[in-house]
C-alpha atoms as a PDB file:
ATOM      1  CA  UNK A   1      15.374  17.778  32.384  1.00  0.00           C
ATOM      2  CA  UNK A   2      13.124  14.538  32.806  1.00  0.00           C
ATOM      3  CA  UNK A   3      12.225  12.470  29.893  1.00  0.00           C
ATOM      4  CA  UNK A   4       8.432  13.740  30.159  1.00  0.00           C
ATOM      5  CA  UNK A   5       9.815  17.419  29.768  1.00  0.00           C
ATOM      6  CA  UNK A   6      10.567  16.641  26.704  1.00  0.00           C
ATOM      7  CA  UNK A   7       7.113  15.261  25.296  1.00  0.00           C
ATOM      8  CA  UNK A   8       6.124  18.728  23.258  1.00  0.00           C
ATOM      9  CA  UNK A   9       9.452  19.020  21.947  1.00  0.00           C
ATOM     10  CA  UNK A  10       9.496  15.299  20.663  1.00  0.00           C
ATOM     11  CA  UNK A  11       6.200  15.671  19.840  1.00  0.00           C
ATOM     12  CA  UNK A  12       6.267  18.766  17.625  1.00  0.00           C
ATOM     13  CA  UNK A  13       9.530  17.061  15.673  1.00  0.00           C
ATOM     14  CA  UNK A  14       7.548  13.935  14.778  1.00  0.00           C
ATOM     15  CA  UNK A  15       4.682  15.821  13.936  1.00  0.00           C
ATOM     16  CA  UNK A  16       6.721  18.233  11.225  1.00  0.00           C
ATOM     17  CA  UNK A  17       8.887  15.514   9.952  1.00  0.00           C
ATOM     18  CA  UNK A  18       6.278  13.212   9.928  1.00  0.00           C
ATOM     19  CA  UNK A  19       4.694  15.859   7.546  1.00  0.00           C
ATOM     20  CA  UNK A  20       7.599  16.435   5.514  1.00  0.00           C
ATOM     21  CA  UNK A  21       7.471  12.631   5.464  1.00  0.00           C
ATOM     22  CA  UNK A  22       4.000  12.504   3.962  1.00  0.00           C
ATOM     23  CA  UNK A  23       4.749  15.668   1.443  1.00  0.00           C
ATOM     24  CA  UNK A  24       7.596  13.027  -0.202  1.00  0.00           C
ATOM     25  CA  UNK A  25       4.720  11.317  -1.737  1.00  0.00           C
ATOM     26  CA  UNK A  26       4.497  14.735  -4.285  1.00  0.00           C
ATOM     27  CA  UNK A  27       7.994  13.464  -5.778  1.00  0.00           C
ATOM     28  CA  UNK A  28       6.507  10.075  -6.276  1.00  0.00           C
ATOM     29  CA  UNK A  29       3.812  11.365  -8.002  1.00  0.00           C
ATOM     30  CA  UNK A  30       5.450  13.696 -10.061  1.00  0.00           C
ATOM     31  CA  UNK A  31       7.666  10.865 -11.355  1.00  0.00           C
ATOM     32  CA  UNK A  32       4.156   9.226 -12.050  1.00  0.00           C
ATOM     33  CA  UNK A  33       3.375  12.422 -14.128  1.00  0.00           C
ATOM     34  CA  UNK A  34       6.576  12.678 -16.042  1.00  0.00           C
ATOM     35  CA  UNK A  35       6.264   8.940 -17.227  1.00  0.00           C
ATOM     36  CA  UNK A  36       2.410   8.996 -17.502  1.00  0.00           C
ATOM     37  CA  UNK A  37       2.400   5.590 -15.749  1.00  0.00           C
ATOM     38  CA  UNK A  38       3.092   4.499 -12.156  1.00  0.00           C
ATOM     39  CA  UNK A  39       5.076   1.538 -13.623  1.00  0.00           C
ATOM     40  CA  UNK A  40       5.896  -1.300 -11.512  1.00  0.00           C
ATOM     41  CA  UNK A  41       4.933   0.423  -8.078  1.00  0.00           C
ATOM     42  CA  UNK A  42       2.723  -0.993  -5.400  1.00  0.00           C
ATOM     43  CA  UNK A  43      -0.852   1.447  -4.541  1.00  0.00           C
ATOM     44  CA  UNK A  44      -0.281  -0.373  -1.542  1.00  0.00           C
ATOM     45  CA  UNK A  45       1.969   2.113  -0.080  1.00  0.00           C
ATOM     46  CA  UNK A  46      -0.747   4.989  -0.237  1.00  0.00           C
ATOM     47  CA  UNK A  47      -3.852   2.949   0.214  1.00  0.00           C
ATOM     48  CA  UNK A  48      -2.356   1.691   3.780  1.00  0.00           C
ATOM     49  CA  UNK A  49      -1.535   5.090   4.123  1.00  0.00           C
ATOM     50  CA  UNK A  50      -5.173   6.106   4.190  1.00  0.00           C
ATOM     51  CA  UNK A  51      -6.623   3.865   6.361  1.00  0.00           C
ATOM     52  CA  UNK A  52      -3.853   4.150   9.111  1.00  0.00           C
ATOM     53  CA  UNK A  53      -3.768   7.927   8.895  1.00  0.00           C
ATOM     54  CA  UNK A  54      -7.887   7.426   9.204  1.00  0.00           C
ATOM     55  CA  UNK A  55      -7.574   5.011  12.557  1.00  0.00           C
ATOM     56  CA  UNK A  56      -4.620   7.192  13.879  1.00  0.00           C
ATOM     57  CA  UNK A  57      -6.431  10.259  13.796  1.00  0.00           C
ATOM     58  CA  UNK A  58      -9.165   8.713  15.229  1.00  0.00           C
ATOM     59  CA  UNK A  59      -7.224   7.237  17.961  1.00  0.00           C
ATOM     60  CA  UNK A  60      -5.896  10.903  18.856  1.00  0.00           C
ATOM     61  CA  UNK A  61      -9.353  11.498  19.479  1.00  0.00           C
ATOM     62  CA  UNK A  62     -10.553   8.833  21.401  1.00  0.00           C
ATOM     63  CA  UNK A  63      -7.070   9.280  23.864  1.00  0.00           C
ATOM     64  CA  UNK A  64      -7.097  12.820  23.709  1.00  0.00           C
ATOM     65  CA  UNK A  65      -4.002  13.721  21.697  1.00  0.00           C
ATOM     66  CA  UNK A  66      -3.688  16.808  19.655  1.00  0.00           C
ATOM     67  CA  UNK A  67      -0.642  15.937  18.555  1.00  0.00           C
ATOM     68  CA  UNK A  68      -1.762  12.508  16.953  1.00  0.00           C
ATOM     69  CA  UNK A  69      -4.676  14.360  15.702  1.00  0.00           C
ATOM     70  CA  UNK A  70      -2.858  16.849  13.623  1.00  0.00           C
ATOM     71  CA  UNK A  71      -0.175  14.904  12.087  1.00  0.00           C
ATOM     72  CA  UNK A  72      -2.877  12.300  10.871  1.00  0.00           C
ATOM     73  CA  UNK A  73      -5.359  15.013   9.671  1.00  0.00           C
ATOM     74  CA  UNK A  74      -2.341  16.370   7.604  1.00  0.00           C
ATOM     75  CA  UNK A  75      -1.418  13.090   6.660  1.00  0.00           C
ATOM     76  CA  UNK A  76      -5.424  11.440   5.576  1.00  0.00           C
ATOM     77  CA  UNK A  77      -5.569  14.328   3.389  1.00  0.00           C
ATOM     78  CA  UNK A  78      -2.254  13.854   1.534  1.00  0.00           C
ATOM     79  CA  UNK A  79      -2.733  10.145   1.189  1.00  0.00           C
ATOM     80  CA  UNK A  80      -5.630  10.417  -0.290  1.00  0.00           C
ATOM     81  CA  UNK A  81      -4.691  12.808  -2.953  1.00  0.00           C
ATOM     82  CA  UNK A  82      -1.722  10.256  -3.757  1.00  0.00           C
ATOM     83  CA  UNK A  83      -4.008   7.569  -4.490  1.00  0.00           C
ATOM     84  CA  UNK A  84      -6.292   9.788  -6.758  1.00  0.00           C
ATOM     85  CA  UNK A  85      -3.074  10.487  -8.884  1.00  0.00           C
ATOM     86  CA  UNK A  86      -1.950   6.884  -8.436  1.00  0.00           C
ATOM     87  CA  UNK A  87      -5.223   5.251 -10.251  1.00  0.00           C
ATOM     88  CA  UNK A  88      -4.929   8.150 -12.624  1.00  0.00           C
ATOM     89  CA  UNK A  89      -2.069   7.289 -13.948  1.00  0.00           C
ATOM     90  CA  UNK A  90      -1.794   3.567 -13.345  1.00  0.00           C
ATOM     91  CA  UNK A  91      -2.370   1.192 -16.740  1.00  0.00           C
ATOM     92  CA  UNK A  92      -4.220  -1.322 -13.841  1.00  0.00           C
ATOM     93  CA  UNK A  93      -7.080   0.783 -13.005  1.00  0.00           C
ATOM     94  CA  UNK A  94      -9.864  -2.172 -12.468  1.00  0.00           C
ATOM     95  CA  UNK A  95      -7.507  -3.825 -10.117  1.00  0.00           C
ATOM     96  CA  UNK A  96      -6.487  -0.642  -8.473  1.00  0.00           C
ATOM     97  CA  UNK A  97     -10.296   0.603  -8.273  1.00  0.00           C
ATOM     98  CA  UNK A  98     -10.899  -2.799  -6.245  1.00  0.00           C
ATOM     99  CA  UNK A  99      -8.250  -1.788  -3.634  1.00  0.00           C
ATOM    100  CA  UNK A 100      -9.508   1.619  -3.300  1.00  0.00           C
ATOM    101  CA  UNK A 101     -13.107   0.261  -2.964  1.00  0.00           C
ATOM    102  CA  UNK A 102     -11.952  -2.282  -0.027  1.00  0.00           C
ATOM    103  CA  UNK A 103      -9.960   0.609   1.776  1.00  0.00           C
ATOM    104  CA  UNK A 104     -13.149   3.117   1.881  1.00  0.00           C
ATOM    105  CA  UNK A 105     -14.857  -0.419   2.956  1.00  0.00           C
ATOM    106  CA  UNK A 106     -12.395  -0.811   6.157  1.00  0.00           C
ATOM    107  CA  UNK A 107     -12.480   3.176   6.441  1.00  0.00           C
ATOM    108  CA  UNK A 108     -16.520   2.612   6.849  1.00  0.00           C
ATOM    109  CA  UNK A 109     -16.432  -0.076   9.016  1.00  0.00           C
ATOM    110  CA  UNK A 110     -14.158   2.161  11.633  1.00  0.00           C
ATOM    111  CA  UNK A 111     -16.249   4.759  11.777  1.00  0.00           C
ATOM    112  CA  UNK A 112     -19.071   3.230  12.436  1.00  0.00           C
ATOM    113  CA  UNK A 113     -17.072   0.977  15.087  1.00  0.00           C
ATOM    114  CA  UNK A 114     -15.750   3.936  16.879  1.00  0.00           C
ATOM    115  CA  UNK A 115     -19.672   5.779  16.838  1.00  0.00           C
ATOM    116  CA  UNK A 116     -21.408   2.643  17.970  1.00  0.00           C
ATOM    117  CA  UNK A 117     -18.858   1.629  20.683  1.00  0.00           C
ATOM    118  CA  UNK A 118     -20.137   3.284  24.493  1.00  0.00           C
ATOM    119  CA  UNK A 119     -17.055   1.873  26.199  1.00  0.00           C
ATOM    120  CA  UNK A 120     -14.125   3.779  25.868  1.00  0.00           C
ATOM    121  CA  UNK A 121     -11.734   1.773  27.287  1.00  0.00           C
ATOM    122  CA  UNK A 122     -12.612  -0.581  24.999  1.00  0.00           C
ATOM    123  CA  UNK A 123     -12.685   1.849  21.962  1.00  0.00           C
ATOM    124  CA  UNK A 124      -9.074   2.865  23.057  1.00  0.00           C
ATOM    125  CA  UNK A 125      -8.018  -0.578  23.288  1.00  0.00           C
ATOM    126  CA  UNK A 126      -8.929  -2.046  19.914  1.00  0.00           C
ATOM    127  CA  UNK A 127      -8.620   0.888  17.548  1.00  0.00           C
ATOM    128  CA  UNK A 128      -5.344   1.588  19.289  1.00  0.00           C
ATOM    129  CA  UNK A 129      -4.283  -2.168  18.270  1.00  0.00           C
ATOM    130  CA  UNK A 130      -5.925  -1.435  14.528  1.00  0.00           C
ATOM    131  CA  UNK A 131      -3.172   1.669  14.713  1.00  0.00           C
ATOM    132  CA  UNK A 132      -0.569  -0.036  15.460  1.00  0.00           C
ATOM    133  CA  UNK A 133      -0.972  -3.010  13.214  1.00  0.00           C
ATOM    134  CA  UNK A 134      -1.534  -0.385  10.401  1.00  0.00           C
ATOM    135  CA  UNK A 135       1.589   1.351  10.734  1.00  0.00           C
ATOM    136  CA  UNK A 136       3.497  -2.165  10.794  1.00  0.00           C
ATOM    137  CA  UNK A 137       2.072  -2.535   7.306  1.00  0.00           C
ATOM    138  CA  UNK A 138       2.364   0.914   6.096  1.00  0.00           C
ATOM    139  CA  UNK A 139       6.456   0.754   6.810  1.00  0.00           C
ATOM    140  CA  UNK A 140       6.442  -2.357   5.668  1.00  0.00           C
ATOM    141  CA  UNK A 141       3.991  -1.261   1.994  1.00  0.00           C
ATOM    142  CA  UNK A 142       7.035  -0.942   0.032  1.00  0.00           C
ATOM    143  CA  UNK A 143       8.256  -4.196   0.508  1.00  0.00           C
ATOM    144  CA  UNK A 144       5.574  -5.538  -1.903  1.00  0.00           C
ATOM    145  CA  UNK A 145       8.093  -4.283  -4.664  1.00  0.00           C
ATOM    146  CA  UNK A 146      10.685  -6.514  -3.307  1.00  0.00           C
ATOM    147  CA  UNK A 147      10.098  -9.161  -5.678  1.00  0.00           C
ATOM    148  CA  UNK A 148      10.847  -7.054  -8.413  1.00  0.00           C
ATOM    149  CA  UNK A 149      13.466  -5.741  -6.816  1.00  0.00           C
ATOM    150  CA  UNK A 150      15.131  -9.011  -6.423  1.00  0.00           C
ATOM    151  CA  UNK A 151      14.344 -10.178  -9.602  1.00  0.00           C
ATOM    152  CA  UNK A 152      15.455  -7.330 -11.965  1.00  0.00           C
ATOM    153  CA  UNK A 153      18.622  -6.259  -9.202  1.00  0.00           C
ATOM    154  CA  UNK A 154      17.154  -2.693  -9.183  1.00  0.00           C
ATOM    155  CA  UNK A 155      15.287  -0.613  -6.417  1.00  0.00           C
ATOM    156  CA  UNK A 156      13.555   1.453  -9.484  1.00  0.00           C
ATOM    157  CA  UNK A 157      10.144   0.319  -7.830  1.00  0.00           C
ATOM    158  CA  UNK A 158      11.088   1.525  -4.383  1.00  0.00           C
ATOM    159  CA  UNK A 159      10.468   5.201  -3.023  1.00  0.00           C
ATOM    160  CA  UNK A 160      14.017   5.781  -1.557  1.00  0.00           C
ATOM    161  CA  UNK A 161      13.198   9.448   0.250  1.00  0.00           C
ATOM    162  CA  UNK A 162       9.681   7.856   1.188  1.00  0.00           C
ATOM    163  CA  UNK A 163      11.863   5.035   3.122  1.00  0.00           C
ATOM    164  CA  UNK A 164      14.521   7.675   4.286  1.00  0.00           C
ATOM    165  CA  UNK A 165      11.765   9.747   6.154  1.00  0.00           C
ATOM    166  CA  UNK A 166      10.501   6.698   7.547  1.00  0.00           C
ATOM    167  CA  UNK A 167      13.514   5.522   9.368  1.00  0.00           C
ATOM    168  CA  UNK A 168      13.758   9.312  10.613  1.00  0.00           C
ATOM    169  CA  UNK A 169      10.067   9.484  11.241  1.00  0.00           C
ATOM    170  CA  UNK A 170       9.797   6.020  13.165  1.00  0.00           C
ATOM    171  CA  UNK A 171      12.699   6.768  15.291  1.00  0.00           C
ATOM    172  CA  UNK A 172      10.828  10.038  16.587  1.00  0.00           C
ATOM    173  CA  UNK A 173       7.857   8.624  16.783  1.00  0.00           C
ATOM    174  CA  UNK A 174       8.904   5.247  18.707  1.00  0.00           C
ATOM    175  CA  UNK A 175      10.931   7.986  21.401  1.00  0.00           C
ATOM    176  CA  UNK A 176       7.255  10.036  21.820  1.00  0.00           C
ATOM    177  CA  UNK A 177       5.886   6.518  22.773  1.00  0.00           C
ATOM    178  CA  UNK A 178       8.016   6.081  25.161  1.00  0.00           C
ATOM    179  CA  UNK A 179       7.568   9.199  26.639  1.00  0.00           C
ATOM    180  CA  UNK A 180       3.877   9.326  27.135  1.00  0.00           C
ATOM    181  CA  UNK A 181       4.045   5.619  27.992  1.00  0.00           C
ATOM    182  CA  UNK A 182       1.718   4.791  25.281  1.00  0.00           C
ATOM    183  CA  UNK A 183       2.547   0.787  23.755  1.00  0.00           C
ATOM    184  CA  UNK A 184       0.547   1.293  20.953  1.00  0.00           C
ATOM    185  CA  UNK A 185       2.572   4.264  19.774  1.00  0.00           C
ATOM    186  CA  UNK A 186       5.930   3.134  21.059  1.00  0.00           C
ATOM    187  CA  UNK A 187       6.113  -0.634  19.577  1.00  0.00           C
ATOM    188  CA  UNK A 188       4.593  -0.240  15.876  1.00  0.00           C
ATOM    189  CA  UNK A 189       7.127   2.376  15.324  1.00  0.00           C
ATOM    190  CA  UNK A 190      10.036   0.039  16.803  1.00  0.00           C
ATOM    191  CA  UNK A 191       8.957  -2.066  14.108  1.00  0.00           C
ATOM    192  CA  UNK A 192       8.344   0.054  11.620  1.00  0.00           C
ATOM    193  CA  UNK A 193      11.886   1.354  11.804  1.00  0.00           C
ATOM    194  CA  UNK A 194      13.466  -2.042  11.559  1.00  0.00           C
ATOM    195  CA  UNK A 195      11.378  -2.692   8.038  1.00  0.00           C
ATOM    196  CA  UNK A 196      12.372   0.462   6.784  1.00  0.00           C
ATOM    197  CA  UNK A 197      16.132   0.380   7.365  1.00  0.00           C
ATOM    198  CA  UNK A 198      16.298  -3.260   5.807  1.00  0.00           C
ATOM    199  CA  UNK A 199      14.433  -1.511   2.852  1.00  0.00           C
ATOM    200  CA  UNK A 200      17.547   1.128   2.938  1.00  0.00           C
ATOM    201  CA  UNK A 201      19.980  -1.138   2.938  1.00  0.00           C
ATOM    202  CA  UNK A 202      19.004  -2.804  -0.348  1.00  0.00           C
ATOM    203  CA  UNK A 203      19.567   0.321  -2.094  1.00  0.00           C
ATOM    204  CA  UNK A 204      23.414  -0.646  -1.134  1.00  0.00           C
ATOM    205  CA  UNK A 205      23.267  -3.937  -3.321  1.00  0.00           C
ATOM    206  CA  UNK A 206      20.514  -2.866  -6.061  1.00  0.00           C
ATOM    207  CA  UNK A 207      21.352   0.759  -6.931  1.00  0.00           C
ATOM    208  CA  UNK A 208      18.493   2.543  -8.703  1.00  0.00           C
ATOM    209  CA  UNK A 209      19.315   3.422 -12.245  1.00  0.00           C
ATOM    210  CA  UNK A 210      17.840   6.984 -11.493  1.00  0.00           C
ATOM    211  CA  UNK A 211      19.980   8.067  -8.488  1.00  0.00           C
ATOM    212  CA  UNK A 212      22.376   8.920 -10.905  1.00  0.00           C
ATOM    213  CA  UNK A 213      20.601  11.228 -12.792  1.00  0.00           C
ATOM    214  CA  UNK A 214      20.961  14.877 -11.646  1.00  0.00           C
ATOM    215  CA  UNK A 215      16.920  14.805  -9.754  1.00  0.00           C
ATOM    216  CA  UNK A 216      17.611  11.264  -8.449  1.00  0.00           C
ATOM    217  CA  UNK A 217      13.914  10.649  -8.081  1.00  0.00           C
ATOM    218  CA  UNK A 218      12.446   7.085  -7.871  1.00  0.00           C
END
């Protein structure tokens, strides 16, 4: 079978594990809930989230792609309900309120980009590089905690299942790229799945406290 055979069957794994991927996010926030504060965690994670879910989708559209277009619709609407429960719980609301402010900002300021643009080509060209520079940073969001982590020799900041799905979800996604010949799809994700095994790997030195209690939620 030739590689491009396989582009709906790739496809449709990335798209439901890239799902499952964003539905990890409800542990995170229920660990918010049980604590009633989101502690030392980064928004950042969730507000990146957002916007690159926003340009992906968007870049499905402008390219043609169902398959980008329903994983990222999925994945806008879950990221946004995160960072409602984030700033509800979080004891830095004006900061967090700030962040949220400049994300629907940069959220704005694509739309009306992509509705005011008559070249597609062009469209293509720099949302797709907008994409891909988003989902460097959104692989790369939990590394703001690394700081902490280095300081207090504990990953208790870091979402270990959120970086788990992302080395599985990177790998698939980086192989789809590949497929369909698409750069902007294919390199991100090679460098998305390079952050996010480093950020495995320091649950190896820094254990978290909680993966030995019997949920093993961070």
């Amino acid at each position: 079978m030739a590689l491009e055979e396989w582009k709906d069957i790739v496809g449709n794994f990335a798209t439901v594990f890239t799902i499952v991927q964003f539905l990890v996010g409800i542990q995170v926030c229920a660990n918010f809930y049980r604590n009633k504060t989101t502690g030392e965690t980064s928004c950042m994670t969730f507000l990146v989230g957002v916007v690159m879910t926003f340009v992906w989708f968007n870049y499905g559209r402008l390219v043609s792609d169902s398959t980008l277009q329903t994983v990222n619709c999925t994945g806008l609407v879950l990221q946004t309900l995160y960072t409602f429960c984030f700033y509800n719980f979080t004891p830095l609301k004006i900061q967090t309120g700030k962040k949220i402010f400049l994300t629907l900002l940069v959220v704005t300021l694509v739309q009306a980009y992509i509705q005011n643009e008559d070249d597609l080509p062009t469209a293509q060209l720099r949302v797709g590089l907008l994409g891909a520079s988003m989902s460097v940073m959104y692989c790369s969001a939990p590394l703001a905690s690394i700081q902490h982590v280095f300081r207090t020799r504990s990953t208790e900041s870091m979402p270990y299942y959120l970086i788990v799905a992302t080395v599985l979800v990177t790998g698939l996604w980086t192989l789809y790229g590949h497929i369909i010949q698409d750069s902007f799809v294919k390199i991100p994700n090679m460098i998305g799945f390079a952050a996010a095994v480093f950020q495995l790997s320091l649950f190896s030195y820094f254990p978290s406290s909680s993966q030995y209690k019997a949920a093993g939620i961070i």
